[in-house]
Protein backbone atom coordinates (compact mmCIF):
# COMPACT_ATOMS: atom_id res chain seq x y z
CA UNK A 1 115.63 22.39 -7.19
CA UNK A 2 114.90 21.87 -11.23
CA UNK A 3 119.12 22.02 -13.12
CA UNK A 4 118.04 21.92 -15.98
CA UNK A 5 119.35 23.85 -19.31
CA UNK A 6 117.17 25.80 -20.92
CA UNK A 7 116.56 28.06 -23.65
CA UNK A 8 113.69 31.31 -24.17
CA UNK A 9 113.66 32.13 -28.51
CA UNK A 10 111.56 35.31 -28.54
CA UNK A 11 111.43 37.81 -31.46
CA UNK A 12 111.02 41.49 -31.68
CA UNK A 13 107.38 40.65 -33.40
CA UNK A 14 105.14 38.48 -34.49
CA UNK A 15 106.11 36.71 -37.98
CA UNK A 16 109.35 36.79 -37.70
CA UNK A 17 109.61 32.89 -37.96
CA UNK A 18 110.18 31.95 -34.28
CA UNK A 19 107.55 28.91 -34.53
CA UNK A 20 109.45 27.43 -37.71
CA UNK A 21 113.06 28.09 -35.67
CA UNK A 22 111.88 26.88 -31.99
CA UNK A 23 110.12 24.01 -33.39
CA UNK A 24 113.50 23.07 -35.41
CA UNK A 25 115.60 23.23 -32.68
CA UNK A 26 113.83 21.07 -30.61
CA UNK A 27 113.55 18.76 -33.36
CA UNK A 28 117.54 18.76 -34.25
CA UNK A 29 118.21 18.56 -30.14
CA UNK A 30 115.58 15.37 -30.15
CA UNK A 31 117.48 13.51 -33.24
CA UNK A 32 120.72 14.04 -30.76
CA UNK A 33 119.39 11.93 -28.35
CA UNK A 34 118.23 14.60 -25.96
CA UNK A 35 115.18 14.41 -23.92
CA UNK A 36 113.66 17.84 -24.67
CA UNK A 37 110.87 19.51 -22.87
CA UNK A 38 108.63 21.80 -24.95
CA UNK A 39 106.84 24.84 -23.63
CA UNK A 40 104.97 28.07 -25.44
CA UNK A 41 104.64 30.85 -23.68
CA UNK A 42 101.05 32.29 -23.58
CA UNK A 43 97.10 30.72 -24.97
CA UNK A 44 98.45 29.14 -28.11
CA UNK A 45 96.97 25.75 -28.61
CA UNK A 46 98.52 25.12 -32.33
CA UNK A 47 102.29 25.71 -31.96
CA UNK A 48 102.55 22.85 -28.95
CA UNK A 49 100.71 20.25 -31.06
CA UNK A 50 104.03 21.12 -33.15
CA UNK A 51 106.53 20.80 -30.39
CA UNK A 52 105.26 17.97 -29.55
CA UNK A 53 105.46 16.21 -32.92
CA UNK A 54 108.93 17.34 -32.54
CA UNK A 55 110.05 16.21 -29.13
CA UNK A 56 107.46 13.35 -28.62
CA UNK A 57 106.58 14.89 -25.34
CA UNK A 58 103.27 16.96 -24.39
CA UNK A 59 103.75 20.39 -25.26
CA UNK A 60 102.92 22.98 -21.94
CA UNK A 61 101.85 26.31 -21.96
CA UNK A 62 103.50 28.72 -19.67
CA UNK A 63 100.95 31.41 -19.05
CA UNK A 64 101.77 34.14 -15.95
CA UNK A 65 97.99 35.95 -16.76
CA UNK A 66 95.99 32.86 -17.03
CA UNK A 67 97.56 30.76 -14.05
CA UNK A 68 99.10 33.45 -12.27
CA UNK A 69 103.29 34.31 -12.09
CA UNK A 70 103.64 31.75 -9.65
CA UNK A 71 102.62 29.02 -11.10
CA UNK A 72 104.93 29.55 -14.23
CA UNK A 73 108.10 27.59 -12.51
CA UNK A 74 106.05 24.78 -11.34
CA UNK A 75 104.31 24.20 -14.02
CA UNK A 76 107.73 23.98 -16.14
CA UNK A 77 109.04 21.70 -13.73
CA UNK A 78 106.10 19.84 -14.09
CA UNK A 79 106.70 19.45 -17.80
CA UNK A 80 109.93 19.39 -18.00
CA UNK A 81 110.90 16.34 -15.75
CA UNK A 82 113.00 13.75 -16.45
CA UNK A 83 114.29 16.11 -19.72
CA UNK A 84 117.40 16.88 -20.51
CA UNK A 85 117.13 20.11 -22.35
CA UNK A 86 113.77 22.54 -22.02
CA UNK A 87 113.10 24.96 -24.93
CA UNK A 88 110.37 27.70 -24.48
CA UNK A 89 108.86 29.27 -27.29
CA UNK A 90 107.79 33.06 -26.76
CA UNK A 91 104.70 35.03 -27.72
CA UNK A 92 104.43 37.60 -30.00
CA UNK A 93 107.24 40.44 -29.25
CA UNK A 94 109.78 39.39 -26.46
CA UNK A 95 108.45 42.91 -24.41
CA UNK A 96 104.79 42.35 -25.07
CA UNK A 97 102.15 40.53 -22.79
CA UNK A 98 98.37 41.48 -21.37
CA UNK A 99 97.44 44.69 -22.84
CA UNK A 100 97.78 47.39 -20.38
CA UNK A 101 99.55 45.27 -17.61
CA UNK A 102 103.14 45.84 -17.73
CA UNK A 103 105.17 43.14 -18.28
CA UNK A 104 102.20 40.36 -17.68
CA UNK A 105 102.23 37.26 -19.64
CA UNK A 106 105.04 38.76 -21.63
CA UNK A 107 107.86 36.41 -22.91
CA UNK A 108 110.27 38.76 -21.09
CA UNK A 109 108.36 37.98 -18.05
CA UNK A 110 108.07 34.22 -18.42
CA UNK A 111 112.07 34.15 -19.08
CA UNK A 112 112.83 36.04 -15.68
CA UNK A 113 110.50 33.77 -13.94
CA UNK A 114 112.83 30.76 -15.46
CA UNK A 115 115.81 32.83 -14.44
CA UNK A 116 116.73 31.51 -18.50
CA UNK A 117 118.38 32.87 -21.15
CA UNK A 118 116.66 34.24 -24.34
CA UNK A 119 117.79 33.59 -28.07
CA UNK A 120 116.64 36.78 -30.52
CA UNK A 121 115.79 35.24 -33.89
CA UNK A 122 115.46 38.41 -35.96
CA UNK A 123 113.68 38.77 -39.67
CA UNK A 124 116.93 40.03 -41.04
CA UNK A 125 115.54 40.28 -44.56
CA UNK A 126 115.33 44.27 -45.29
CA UNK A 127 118.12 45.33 -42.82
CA UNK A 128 121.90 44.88 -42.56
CA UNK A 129 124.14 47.04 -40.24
CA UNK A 130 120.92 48.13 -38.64
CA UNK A 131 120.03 44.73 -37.05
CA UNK A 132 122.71 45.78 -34.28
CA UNK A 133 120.89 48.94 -33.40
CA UNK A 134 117.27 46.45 -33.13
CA UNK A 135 118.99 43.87 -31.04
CA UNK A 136 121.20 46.64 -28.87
CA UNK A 137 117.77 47.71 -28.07
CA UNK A 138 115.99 44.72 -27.26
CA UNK A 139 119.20 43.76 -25.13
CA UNK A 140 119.38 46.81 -22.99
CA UNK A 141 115.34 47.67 -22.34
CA UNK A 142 115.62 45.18 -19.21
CA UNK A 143 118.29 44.55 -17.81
CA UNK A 144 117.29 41.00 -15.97
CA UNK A 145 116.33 39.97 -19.61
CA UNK A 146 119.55 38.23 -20.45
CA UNK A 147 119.84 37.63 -24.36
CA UNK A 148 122.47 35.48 -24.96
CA UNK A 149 122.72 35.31 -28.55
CA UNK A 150 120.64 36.25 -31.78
CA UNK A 151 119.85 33.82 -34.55
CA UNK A 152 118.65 35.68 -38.24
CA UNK A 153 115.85 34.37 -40.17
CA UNK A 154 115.42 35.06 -43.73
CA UNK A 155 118.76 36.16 -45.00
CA UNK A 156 119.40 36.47 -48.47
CA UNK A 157 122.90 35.77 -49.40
CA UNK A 158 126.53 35.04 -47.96
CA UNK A 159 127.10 38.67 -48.40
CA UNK A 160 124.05 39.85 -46.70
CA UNK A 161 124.82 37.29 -43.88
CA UNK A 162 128.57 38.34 -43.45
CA UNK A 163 127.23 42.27 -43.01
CA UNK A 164 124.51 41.08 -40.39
CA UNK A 165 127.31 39.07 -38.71
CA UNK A 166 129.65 42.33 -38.89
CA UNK A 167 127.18 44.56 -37.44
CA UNK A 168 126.24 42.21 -34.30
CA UNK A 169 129.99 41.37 -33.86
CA UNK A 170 130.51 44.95 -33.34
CA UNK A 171 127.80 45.14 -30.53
CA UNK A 172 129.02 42.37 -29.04
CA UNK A 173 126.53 39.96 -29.60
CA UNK A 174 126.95 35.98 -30.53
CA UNK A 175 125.28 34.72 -33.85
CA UNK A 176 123.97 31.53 -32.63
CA UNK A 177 122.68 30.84 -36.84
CA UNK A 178 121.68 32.06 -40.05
CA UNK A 179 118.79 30.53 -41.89
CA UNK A 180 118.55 31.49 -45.60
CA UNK A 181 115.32 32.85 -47.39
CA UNK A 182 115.10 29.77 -49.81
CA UNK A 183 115.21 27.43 -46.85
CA UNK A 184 111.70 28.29 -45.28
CA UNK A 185 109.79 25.71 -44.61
CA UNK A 186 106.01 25.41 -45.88
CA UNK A 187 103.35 25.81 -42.74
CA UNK A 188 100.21 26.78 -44.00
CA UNK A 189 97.92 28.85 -41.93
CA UNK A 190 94.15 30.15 -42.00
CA UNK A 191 92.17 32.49 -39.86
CA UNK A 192 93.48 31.78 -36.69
CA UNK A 193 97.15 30.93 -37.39
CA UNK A 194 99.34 27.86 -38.61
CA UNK A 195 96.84 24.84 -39.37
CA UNK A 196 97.14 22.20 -36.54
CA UNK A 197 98.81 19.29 -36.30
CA UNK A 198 95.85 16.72 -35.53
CA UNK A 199 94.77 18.20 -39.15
CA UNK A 200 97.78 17.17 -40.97
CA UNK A 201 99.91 14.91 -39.34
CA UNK A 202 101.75 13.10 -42.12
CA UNK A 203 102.16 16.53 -43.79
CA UNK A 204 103.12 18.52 -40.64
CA UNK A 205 105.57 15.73 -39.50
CA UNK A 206 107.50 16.28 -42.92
CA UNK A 207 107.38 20.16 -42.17
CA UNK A 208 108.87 19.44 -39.01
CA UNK A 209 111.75 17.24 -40.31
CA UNK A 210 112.15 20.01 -42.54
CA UNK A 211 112.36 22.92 -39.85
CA UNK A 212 115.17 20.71 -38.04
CA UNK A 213 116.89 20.17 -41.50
CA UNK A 214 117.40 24.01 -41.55
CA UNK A 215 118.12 24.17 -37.98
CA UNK A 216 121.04 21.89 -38.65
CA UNK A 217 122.56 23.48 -41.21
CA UNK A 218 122.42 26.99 -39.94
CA UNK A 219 122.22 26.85 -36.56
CA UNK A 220 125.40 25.92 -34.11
CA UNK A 221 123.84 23.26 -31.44
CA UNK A 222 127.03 23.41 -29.72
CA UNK A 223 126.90 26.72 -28.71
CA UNK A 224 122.91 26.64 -28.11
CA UNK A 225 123.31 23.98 -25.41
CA UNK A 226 125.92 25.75 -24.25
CA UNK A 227 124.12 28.89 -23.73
CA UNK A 228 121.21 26.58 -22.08
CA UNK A 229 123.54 25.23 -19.56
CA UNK A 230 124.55 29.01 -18.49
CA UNK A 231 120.97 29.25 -16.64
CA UNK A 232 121.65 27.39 -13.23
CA UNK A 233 119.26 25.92 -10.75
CA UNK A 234 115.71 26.92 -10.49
CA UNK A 235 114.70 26.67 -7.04
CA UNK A 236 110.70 25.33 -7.72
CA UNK A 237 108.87 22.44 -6.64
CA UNK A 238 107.23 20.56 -9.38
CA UNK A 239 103.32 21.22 -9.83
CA UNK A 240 101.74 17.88 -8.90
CA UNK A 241 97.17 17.83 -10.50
CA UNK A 242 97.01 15.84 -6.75
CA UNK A 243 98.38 18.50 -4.89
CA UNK A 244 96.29 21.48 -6.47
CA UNK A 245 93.20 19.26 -5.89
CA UNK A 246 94.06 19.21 -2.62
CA UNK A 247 95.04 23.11 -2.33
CA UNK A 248 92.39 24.03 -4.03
CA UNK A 249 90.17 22.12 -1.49
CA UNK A 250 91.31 24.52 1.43
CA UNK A 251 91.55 27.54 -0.30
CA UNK A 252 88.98 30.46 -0.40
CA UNK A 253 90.15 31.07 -4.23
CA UNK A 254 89.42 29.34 -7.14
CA UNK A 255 91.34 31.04 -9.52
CA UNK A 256 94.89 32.86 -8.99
CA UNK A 257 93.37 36.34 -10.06
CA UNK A 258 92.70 39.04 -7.54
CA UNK A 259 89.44 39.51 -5.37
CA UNK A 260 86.36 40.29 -7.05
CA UNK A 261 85.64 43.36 -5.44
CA UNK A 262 85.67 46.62 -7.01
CA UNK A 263 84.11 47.13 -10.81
CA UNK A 264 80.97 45.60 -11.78
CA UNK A 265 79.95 43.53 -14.55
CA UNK A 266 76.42 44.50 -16.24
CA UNK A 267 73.87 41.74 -15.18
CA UNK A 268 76.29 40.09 -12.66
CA UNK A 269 75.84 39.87 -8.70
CA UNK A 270 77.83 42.33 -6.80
CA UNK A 271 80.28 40.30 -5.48
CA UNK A 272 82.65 41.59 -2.61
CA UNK A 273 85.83 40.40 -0.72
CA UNK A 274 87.55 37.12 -1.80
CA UNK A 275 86.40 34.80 -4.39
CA UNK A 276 83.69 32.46 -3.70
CA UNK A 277 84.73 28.98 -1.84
CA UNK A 278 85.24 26.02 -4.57
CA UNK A 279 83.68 22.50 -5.05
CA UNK A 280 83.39 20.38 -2.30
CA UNK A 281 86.36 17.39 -1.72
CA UNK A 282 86.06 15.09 -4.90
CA UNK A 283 86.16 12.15 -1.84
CA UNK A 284 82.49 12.92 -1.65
CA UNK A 285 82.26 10.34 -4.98
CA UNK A 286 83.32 7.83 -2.63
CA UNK A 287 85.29 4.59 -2.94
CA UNK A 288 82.94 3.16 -6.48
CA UNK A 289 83.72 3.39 -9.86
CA UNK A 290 85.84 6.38 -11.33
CA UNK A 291 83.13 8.63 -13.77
CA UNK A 292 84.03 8.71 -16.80
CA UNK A 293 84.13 11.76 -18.60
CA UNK A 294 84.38 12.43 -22.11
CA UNK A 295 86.67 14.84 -24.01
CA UNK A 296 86.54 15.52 -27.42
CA UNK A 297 89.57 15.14 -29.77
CA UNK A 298 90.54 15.14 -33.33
CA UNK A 299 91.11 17.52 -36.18
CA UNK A 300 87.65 19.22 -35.05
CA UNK A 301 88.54 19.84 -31.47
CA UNK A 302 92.47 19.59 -30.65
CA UNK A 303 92.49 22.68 -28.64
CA UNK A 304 92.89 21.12 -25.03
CA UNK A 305 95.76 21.98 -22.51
CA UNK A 306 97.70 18.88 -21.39
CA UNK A 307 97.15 20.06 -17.87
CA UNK A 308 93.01 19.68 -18.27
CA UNK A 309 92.66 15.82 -18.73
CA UNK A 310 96.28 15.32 -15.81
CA UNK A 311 93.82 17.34 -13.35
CA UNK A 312 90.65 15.62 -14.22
CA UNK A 313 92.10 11.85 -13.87
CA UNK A 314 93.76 13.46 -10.23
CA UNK A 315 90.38 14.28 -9.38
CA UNK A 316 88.66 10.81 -9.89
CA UNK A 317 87.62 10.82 -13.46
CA UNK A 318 88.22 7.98 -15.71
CA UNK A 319 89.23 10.25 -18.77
CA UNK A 320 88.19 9.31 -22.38
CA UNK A 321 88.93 11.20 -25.51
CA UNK A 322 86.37 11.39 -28.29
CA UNK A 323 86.36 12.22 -31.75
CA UNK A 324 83.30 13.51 -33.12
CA UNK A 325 84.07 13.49 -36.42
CA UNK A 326 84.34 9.53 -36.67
CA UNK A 327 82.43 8.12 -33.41
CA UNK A 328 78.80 8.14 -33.79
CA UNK A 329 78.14 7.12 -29.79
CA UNK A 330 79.08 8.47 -26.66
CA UNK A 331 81.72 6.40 -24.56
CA UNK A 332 80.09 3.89 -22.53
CA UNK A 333 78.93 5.16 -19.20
CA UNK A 334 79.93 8.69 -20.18
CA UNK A 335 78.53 11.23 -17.36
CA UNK A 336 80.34 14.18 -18.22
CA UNK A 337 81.56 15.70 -21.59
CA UNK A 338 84.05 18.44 -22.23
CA UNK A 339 84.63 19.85 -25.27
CA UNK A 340 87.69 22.42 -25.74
CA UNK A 341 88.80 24.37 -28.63
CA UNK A 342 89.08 23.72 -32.39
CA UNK A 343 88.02 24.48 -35.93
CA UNK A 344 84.30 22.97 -35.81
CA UNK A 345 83.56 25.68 -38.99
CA UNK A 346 85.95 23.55 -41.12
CA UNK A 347 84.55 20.50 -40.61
CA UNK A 348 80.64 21.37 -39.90
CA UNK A 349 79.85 19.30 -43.26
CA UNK A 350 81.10 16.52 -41.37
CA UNK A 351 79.87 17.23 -37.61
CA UNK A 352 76.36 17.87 -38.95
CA UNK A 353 76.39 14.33 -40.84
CA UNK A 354 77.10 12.83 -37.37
CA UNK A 355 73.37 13.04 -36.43
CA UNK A 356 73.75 9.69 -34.02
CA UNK A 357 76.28 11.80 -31.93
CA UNK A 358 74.73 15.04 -32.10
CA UNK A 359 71.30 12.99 -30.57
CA UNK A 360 73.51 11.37 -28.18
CA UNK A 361 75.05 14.60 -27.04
CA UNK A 362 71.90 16.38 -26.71
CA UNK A 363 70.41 13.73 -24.87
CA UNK A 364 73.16 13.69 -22.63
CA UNK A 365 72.74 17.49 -22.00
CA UNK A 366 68.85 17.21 -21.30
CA UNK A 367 69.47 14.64 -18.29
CA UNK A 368 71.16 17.01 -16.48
CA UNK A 369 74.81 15.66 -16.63
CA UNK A 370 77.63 18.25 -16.83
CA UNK A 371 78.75 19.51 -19.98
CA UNK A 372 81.85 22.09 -20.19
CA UNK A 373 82.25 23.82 -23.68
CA UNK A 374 84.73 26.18 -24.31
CA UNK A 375 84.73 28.51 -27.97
CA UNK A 376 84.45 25.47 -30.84
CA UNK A 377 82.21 23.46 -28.03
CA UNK A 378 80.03 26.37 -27.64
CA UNK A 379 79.44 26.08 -31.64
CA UNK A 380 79.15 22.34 -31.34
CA UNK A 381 76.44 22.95 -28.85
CA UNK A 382 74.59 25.38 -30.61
CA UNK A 383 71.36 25.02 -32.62
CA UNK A 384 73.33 25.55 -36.33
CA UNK A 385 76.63 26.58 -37.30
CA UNK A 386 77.02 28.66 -40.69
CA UNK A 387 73.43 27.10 -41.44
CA UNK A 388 74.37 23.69 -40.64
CA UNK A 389 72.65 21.68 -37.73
CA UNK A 390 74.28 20.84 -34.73
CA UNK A 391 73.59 19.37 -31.21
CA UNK A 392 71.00 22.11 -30.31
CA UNK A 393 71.32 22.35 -26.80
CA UNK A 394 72.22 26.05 -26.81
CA UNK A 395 69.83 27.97 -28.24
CA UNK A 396 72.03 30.45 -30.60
CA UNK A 397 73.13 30.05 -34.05
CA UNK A 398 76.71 30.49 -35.01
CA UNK A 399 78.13 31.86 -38.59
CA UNK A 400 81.71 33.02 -39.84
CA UNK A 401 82.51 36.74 -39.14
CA UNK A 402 85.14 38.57 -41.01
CA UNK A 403 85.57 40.10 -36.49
CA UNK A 404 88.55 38.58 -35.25
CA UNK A 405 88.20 38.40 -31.27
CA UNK A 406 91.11 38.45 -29.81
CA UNK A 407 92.16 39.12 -26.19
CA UNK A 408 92.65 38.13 -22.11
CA UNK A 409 89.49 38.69 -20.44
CA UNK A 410 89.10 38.84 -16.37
CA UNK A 411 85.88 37.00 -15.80
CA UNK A 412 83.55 36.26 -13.02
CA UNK A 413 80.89 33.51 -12.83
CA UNK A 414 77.37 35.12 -12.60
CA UNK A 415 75.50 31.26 -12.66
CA UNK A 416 75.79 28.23 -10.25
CA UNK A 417 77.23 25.67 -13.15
CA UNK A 418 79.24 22.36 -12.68
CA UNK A 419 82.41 24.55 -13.56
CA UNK A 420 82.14 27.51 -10.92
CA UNK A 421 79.76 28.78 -8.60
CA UNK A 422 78.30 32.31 -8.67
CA UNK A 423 80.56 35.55 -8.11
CA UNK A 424 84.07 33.01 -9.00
CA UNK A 425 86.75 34.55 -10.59
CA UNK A 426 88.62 33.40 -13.26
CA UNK A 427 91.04 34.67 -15.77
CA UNK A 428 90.59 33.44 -19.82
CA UNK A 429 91.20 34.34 -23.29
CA UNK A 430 89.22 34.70 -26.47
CA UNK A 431 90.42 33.92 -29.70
CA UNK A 432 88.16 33.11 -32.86
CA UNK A 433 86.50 34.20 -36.00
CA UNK A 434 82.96 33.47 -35.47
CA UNK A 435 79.42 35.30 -34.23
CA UNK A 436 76.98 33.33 -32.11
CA UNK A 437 73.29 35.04 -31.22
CA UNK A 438 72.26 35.82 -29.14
CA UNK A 439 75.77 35.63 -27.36
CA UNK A 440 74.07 35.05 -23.71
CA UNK A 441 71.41 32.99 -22.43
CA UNK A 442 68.82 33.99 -19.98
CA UNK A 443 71.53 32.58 -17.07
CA UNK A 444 74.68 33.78 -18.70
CA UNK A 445 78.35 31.79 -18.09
CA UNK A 446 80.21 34.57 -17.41
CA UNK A 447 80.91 38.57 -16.93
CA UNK A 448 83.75 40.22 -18.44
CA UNK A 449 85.53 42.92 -16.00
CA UNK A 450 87.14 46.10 -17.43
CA UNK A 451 87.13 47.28 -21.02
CA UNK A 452 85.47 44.15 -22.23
CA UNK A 453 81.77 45.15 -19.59
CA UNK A 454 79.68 42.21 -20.57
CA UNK A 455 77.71 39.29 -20.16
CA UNK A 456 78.50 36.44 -22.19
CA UNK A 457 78.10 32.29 -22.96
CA UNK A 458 75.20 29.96 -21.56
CA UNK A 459 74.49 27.70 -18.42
CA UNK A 460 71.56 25.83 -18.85
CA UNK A 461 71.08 22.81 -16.41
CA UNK A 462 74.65 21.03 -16.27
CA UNK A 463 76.14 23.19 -19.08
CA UNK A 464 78.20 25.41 -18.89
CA UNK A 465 78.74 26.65 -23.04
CA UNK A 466 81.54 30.04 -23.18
CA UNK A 467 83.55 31.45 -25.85
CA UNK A 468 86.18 31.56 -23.00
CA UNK A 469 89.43 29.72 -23.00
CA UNK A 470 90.35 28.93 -19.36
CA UNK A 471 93.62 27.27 -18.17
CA UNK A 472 92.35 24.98 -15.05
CA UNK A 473 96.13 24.63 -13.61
CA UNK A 474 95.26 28.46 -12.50
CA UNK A 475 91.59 27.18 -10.52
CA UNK A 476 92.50 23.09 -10.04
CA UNK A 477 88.79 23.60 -8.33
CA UNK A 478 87.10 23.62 -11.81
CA UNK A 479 87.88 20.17 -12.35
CA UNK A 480 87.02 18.62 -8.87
CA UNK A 481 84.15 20.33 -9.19
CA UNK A 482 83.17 19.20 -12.40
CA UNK A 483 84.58 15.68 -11.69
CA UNK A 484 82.08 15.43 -8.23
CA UNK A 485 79.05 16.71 -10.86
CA UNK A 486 79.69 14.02 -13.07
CA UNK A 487 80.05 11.13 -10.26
CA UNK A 488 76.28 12.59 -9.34
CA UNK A 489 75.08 11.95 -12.80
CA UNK A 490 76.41 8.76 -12.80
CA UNK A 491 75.10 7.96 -9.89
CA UNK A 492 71.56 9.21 -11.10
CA UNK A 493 71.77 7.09 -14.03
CA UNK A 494 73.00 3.93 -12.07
CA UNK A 495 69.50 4.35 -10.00
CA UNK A 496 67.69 4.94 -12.82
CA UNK A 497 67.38 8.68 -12.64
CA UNK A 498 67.82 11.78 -14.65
């Protein structure tokens, strides 16, 4: 049983400053002394490198498409242990989630599953009596969505903010704070969102201590932590990396998602009944030394979730980050490499400069050991990016599109890699600016199911190279898997193979 107070902002839409509010009120609740845990509902990568500059704890993602509904208490139990105070930022519009699926993956969703209540903070800044009718709606379109109070963004003046207050007063609903117009804080952004923190870290701290300046003066903590402590216990157990190794290990699913059965994917297997069995136990490395496996970090490549490198060191790996913008060698005895998310396009003066790592990491790729890439790895990977040479082991080149890509995709494996075997099913999400082409090698990564019919991404001896974003707390296989491939390259290499 998790009693801990907690607190869901969401916002009727995107841009209505629920990043610069959630991040401020975790900051404010941290200067009190609190022990907050920080949580975003949904694939954002960016906003938790904020809450955690805030908080000074890891900041979790809480996604019900991704990992599957059930895993969304345990993995905020997970997070959120030890804390004294848990605030979740939503995504997007409080009611919206995974196009087409109901409620899925929605913020509304994600606060039922906490049994928590949700804070509305409104753009009040071309409305007055009005807001009431907006926030009577929001309040009464579900009726397990409890909003317990409404905090307005952008107001202009103390008689615009009296008339707001008037107008909610009259609906019955609490104003929890006011922020004014003039007091917005200065988060700059560029194609895909806020600019992250491992990019500006002295800047974005001062941003921060701004956002909980604000939150001070306009918000009422008192009546915030109040509200958190109306949500009671949560009846979960913690999730544990160990124990989903281990469940993983005796279960016929590698991912959370439904059977593979049913609608095909062009140029993948027909694949029938329940998902393909996992990787075999990681005990098969045996009792020697742990593998280390490298994962790339730094401005370049901060899009990693927590949960990855927890699940990798539970599986046997010795886990060490790299920065590819500043280390020109591989870690020593590196026999894996996983490279996440980032912004490789703002820095490919840089990357391409690195030529000792680029050689290193190609070399690594020809000798067989496993390399996971996931959207800014797959451009890392490639042969050039916007005309700049890179590591060259996938043979595409990559440029800037003016196409933003943007959605959940329902995959399935159609080639044997270190990540997955054929006919696996996994849930991801896409999310970037750029064209790579061709966008599929002759033994593709992966199929997309449904609207999105295609084949997409690279596996090419131990690579596996994808646009796809994929959340292994939702298929803890991927990583024993992946762990027990890198053991056998290690052990190659120690008898003087590969």
């Amino acid at each position: 049983m998790i009693d801990i107070p907690r607190l869901v902002v969401a916002a009727p839409a995107s841009g209505t400053g629920k990043t610069t509010v959630t991040t401020g009120l975790m900051a404010a609740f941290a200067q009190r002394g609190l022990r907050v845990s920080p949580h975003k509902v949904g694939p954002d990568y960016i906003d938790p490198g904020y809450h955690a500059l805030a908080t000074g704890r890891p900041g979790r993602n809480l996604d019900a498409y991704m990992c599957g509904p059930e895993l969304v208490g345990p993995l905020f139990a997970h997070g959120a242990r030890g804390c004294e105070l848990a605030v979740v930022e939503g995504v997007m519009g409080l009611y919206d989630g995974a196009s087409g699926q109901g409620e899925l993956a929605s913020t509304a969703q994600v606060a039922k599953l906490l049994r928590a209540p949700v804070v509305l903070v409104v753009d009040a800044s071309s409305q007055s009596r009005s807001v009431a009718a907006l926030v009577h709606g929001f309040a009464s379109f579900d009726p397990q969505v409890r909003i317990g109070g409404v905090i307005l963004n952008k107001v202009g003046s103390d008689r615009h903010e009296a008339l707001l207050r008037d107008a909610l007063e009259e609906a019955g609903m609490p104003v929890l704070g006011a922020l004014r117009r003039a007091e917005g804080v200065a988060t700059p952004s560029r194609h895909l969102g806020l600019v992250p923190v491992a990019e500006r870290h002295g800047d974005a701290a001062d941003a921060v201590a701004g956002m909980a300046a604000a939150v001070r003066r306009g918000c009422d903590l008192d009546a915030l932590l109040a509200l958190a402590r109306t949500a009671g216990p949560l009846h979960e157990e913690p999730w544990d990396p160990a124990e989903a190794l281990a469940a993983a290990a005796g279960s016929p699913s590698v991912s959370g998602s439904p059977s593979a059965a049913g609608s095909s994917v062009p140029g993948a297997p027909s694949v029938a009944g329940s998902s393909v069995p996992g990787s075999p136990s990681v005990r098969a490395v045996g009792a020697g030394r742990r593998p280390v496996i490298a994962v790339a970090g730094g401005p370049a490549f901060s899009f990693l979730y927590a949960e990855h490198p927890e699940l990798l060191t539970a599986a046997g790996a010795e886990v060490v980050v790299l920065d590819p913008l500043r280390d020109e060698r591989l870690p020593e005895g590196t026999a894996g490499l996983v490279i996440g998310g980032g912004f490789p396009e703002v820095y490919v003066g840089e990357l391409a400069a690195n030529e000792p790592l680029r050689a290193a990491v190609a070399g690594l790729a020809a000798s067989g050991a496993p390399v996971a890439a996931e959207c800014a790895g797959l451009l890392y990977l490639a042969r050039s990016l916007d005309g700049r040479p890179m590591c060259g082991v996938v043979p595409g080149d990559a440029r800037m599109s003016g196409r933003l890509t943007l959605g959940y995709r329902d995959a399935v494996a159609v080639s044997d890699s270190p990540l997955a075997v054929t006919g696996t099913r996994m849930r991801g999400h896409e999310f970037h600016r750029t064209v790579l082409e061709p966008g599929a090698g002759s033994s593709p990564a992966w199929g997309f199911r449904g609207a999105e019919r295609r084949v997409e991404g690279f596996v090419r001896g131990g690579v596996h190279a994808s646009y796809l974003h994929t959340h292994w707390a939702g298929a803890a296989g991927v990583a024993e898997r992946f762990v027990v491939a890198s053991a056998g390259a290690a052990g190659a290499a120690g008898r003087g193979g590969g």
